[in-house]
N, C-alpha and C. Protein backbone atom coordinates (compact mmCIF):
# COMPACT_ATOMS: atom_id res chain seq x y z
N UNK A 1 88.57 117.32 99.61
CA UNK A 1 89.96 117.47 99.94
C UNK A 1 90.78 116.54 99.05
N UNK A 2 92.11 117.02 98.31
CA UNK A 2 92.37 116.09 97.24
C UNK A 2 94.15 115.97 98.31
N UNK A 3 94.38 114.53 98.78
CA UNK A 3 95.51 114.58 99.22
C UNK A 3 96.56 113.37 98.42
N UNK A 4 97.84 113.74 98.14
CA UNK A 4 98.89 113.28 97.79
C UNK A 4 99.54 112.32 98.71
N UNK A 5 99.71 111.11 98.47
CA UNK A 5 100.28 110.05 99.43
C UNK A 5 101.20 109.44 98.48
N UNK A 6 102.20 108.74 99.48
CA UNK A 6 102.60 107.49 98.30
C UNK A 6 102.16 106.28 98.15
N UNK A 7 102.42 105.41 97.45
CA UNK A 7 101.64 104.51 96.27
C UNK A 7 102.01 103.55 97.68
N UNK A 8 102.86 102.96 98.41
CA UNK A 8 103.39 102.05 98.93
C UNK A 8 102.63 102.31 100.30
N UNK A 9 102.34 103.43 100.96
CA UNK A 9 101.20 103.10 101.97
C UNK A 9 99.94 103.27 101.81
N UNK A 10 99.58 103.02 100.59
CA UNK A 10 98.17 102.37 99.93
C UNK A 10 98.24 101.34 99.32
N UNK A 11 99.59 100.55 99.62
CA UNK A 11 99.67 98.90 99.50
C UNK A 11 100.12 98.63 98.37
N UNK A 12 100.82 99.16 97.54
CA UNK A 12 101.51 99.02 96.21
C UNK A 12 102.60 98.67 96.00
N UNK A 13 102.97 97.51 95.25
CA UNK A 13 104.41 97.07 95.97
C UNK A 13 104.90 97.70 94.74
N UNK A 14 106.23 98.52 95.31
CA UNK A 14 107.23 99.32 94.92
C UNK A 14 108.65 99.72 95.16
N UNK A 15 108.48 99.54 96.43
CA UNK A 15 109.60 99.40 97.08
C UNK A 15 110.94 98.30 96.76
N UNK A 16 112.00 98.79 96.60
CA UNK A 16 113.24 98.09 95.95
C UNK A 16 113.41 96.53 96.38
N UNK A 17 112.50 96.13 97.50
CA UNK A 17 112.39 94.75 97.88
C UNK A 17 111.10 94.31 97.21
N UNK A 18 110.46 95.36 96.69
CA UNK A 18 109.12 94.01 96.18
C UNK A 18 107.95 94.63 96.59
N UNK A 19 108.10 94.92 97.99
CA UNK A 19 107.12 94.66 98.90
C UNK A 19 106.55 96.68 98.98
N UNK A 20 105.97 96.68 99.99
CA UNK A 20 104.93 97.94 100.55
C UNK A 20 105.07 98.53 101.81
N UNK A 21 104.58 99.51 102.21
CA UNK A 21 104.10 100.16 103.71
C UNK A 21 103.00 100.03 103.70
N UNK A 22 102.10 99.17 103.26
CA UNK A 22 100.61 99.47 103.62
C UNK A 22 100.18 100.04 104.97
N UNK A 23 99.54 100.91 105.46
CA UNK A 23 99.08 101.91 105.89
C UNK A 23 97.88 101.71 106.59
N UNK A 24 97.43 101.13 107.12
CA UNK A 24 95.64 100.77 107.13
C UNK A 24 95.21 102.23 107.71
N UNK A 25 95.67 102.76 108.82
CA UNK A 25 95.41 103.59 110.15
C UNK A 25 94.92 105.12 108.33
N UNK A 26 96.07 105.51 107.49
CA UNK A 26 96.21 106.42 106.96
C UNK A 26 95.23 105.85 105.41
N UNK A 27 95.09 104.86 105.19
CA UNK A 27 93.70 104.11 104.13
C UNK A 27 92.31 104.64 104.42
N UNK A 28 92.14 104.38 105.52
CA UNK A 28 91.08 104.59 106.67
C UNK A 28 90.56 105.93 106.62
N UNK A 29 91.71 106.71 106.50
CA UNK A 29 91.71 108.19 106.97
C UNK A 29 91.31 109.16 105.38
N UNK A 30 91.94 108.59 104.50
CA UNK A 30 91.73 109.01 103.03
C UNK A 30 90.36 108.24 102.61
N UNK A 31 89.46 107.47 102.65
CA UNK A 31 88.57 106.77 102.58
C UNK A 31 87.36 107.77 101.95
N UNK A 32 87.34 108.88 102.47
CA UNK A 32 86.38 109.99 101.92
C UNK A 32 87.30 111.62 101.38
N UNK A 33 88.65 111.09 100.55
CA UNK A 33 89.85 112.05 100.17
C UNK A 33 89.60 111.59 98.71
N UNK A 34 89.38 112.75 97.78
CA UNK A 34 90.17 112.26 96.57
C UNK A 34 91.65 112.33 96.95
N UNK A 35 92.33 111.20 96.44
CA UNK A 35 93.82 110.62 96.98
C UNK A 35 94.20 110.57 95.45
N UNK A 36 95.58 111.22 94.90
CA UNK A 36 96.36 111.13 94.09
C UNK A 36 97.73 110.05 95.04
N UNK A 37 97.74 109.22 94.73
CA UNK A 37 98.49 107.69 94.81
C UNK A 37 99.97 107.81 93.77
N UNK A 38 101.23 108.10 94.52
CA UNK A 38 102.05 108.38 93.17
C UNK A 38 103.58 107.49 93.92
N UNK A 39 104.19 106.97 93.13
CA UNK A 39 105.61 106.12 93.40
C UNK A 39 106.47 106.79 92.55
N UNK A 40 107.12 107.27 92.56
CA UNK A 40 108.07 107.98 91.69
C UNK A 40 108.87 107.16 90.79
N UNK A 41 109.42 105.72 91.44
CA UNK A 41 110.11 104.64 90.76
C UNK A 41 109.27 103.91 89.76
N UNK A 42 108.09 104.04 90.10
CA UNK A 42 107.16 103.19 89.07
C UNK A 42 107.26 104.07 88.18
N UNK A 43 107.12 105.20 88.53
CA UNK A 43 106.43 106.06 87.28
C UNK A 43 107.37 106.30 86.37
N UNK A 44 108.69 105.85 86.61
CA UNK A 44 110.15 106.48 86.12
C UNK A 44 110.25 105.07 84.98
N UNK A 45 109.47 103.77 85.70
CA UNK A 45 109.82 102.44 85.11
C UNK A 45 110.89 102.06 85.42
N UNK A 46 110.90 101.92 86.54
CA UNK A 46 112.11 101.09 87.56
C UNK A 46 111.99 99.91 87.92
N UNK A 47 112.64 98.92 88.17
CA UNK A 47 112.25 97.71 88.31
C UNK A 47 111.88 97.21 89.74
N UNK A 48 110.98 96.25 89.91
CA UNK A 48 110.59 95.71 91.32
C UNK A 48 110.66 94.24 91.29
N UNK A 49 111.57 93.79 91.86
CA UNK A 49 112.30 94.03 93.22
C UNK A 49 113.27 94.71 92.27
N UNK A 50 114.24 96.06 92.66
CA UNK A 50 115.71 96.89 92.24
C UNK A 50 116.42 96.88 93.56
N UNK A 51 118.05 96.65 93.32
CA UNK A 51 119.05 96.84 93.86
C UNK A 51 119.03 98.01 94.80
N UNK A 52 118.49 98.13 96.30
CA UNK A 52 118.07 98.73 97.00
C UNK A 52 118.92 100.38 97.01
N UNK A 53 118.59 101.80 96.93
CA UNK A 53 119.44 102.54 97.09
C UNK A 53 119.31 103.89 97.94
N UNK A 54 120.51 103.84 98.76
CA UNK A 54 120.46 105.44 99.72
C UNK A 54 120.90 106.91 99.47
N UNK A 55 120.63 108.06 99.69
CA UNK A 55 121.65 108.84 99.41
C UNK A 55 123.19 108.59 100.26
N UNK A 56 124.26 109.13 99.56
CA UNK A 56 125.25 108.73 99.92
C UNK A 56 125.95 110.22 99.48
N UNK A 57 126.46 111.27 100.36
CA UNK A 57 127.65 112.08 100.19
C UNK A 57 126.74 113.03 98.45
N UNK A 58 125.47 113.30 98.96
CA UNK A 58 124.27 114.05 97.94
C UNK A 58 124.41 113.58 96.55
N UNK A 59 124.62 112.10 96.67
CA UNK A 59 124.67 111.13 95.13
C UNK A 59 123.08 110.12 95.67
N UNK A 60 122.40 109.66 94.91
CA UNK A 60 121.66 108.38 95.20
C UNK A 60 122.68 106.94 94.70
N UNK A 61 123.38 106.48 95.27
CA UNK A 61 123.85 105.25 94.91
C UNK A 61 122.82 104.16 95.46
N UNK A 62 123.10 102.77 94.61
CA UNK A 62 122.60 101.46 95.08
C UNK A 62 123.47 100.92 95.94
N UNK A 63 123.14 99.96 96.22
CA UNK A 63 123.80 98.80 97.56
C UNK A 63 125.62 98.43 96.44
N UNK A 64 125.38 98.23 95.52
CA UNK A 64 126.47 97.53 94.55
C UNK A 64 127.32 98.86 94.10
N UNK A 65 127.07 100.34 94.72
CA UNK A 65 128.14 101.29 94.57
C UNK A 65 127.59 101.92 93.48
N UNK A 66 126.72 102.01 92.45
CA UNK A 66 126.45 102.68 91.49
C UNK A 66 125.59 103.74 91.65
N UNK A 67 126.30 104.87 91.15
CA UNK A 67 125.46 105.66 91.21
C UNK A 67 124.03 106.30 90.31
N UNK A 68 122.93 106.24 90.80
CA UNK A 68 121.56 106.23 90.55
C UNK A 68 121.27 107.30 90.76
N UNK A 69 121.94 108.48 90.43
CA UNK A 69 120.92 109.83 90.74
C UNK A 69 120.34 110.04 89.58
N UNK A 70 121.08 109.88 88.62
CA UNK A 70 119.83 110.79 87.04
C UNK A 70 118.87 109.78 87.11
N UNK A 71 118.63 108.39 87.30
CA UNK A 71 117.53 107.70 87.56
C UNK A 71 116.44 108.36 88.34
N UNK A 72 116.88 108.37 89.67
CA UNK A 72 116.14 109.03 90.48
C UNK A 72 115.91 110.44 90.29
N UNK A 73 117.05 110.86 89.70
CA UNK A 73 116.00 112.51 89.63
C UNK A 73 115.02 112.60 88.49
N UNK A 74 115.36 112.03 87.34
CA UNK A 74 114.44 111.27 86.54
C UNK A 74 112.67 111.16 87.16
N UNK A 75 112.96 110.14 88.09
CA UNK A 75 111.95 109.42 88.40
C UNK A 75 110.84 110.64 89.40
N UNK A 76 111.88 111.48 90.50
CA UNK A 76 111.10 112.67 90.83
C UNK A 76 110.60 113.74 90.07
N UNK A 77 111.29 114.31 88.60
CA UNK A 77 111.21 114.96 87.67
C UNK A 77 109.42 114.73 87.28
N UNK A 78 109.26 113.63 86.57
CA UNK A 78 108.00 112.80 86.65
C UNK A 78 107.02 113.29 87.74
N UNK A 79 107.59 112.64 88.63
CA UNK A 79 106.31 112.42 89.84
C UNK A 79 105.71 114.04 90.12
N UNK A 80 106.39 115.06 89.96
CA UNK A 80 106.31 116.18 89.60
C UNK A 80 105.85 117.04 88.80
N UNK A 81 105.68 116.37 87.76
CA UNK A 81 104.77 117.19 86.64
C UNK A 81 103.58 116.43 86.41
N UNK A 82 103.23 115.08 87.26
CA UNK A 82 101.94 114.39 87.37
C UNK A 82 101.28 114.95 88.75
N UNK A 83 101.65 115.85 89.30
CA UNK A 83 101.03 116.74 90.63
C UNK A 83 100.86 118.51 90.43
N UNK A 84 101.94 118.90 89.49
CA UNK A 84 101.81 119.99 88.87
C UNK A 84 100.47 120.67 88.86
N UNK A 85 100.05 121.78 89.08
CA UNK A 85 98.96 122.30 89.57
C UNK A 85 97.51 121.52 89.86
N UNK A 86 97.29 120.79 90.83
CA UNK A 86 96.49 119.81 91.20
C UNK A 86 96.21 120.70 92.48
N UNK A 87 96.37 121.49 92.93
CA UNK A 87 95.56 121.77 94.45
C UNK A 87 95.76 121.16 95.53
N UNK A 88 96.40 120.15 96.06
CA UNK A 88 96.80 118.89 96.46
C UNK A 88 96.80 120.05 98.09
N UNK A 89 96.05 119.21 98.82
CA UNK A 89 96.18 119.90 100.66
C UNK A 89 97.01 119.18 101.13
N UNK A 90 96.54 118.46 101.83
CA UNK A 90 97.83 117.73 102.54
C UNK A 90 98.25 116.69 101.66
N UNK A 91 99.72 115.92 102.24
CA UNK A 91 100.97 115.23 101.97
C UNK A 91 101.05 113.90 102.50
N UNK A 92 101.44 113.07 102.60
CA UNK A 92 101.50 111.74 103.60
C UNK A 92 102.63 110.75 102.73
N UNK A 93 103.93 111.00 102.83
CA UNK A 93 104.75 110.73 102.23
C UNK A 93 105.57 109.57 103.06
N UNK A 94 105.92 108.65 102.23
CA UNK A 94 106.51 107.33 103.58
C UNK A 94 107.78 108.41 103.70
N UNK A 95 108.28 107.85 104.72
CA UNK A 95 109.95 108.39 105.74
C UNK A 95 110.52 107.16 104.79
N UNK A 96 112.00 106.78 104.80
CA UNK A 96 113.03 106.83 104.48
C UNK A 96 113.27 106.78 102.86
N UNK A 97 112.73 106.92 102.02
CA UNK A 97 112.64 106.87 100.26
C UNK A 97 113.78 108.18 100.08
N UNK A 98 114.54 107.44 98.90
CA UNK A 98 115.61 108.42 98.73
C UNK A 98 114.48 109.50 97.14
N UNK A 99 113.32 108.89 96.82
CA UNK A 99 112.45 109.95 96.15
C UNK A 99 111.91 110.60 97.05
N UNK A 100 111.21 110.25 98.03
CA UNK A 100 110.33 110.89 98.62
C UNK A 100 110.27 111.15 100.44
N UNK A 101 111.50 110.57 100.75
CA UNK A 101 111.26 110.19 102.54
C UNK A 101 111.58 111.85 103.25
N UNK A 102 110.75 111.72 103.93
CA UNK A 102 110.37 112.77 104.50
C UNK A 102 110.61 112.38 106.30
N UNK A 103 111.36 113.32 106.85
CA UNK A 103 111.80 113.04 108.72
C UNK A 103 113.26 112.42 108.19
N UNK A 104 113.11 111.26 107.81
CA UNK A 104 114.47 110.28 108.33
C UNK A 104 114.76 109.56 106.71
N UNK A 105 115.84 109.88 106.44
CA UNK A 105 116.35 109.06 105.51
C UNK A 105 117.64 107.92 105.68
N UNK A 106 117.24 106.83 105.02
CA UNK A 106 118.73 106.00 105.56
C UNK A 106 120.11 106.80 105.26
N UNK A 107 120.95 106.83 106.08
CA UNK A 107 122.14 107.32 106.04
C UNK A 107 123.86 106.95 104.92
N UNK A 108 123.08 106.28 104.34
CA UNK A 108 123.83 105.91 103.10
C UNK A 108 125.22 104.79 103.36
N UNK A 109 124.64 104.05 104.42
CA UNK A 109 125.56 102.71 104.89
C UNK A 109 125.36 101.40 104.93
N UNK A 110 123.77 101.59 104.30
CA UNK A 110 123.19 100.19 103.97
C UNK A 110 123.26 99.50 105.14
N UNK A 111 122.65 100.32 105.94
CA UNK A 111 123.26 99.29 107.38
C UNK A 111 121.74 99.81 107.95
N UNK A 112 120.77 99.85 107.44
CA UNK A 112 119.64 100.32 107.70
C UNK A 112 119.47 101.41 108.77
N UNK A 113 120.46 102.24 109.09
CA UNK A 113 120.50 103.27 110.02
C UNK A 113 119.71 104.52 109.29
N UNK A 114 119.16 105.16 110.38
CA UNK A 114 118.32 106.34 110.06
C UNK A 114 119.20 107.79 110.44
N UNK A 115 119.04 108.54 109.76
CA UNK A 115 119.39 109.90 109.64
C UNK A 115 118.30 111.27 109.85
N UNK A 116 118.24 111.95 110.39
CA UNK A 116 117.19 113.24 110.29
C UNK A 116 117.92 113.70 108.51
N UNK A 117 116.20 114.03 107.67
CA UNK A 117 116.55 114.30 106.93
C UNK A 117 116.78 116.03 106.40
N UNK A 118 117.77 116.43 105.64
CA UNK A 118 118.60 118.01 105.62
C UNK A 118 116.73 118.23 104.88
N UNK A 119 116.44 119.74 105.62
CA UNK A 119 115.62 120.91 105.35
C UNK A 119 116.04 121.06 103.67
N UNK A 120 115.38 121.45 103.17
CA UNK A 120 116.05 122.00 101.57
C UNK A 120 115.55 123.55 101.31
């Protein structure tokens, strides 16, 4: 079974603070998975620790008002053609990543509030 996760709950610090979701419960569970491991920001060459950023009004801005979408679509563009016909079964994607969050995304107020995220 070959499953797709992100890089940050297999302990990879990536995340715009530095830091990770390490995962143990979902480590555990992939343990006998070929696991494709992918961060979209790394792969784009984004910096760690970066100026934290939400969607905002279907822009990706940072905390400092700038808007970061060709970065980020950039950076998904990538993460996308490194999964490109791979077979990949299941998904295990962290929740709030303005690349990748899946359920709940922050609501673009930097106020760490959660949002249900729009169907596409």
């Amino acid at each position: 079974m070959k499953v797709l996760v992100s890089a940050c709950i297999m302990g990879v610090n990536g995340k715009c603070n530095g830091k990770n979701n390490e995962n143990i419960t979902a480590i555990n569970f992939l343990k006998d998975k070929e696991v494709i491991s992918i961060c979209p920001e790394v792969l784009a060459g984004m910096k760690i620790p970066r100026s934290c950023a939400e969607i905002v009004n279907g822009r990706v801005v940072d905390k400092n008002g700038n808007d970061v979408s060709l970065e980020y679509d950039k950076a998904v563009s990538i993460a996308l053609s490194k999964i490109q016909n791979k077979n990949i079964d299941p998904v295990i994607l962290q929740s709030k990543s303005p690349t990748r969050g899946v359920n709940q995304i922050y609501d673009g107020s930097f106020q760490m509030n959660r949002k249900k995220k729009a169907r596409i």
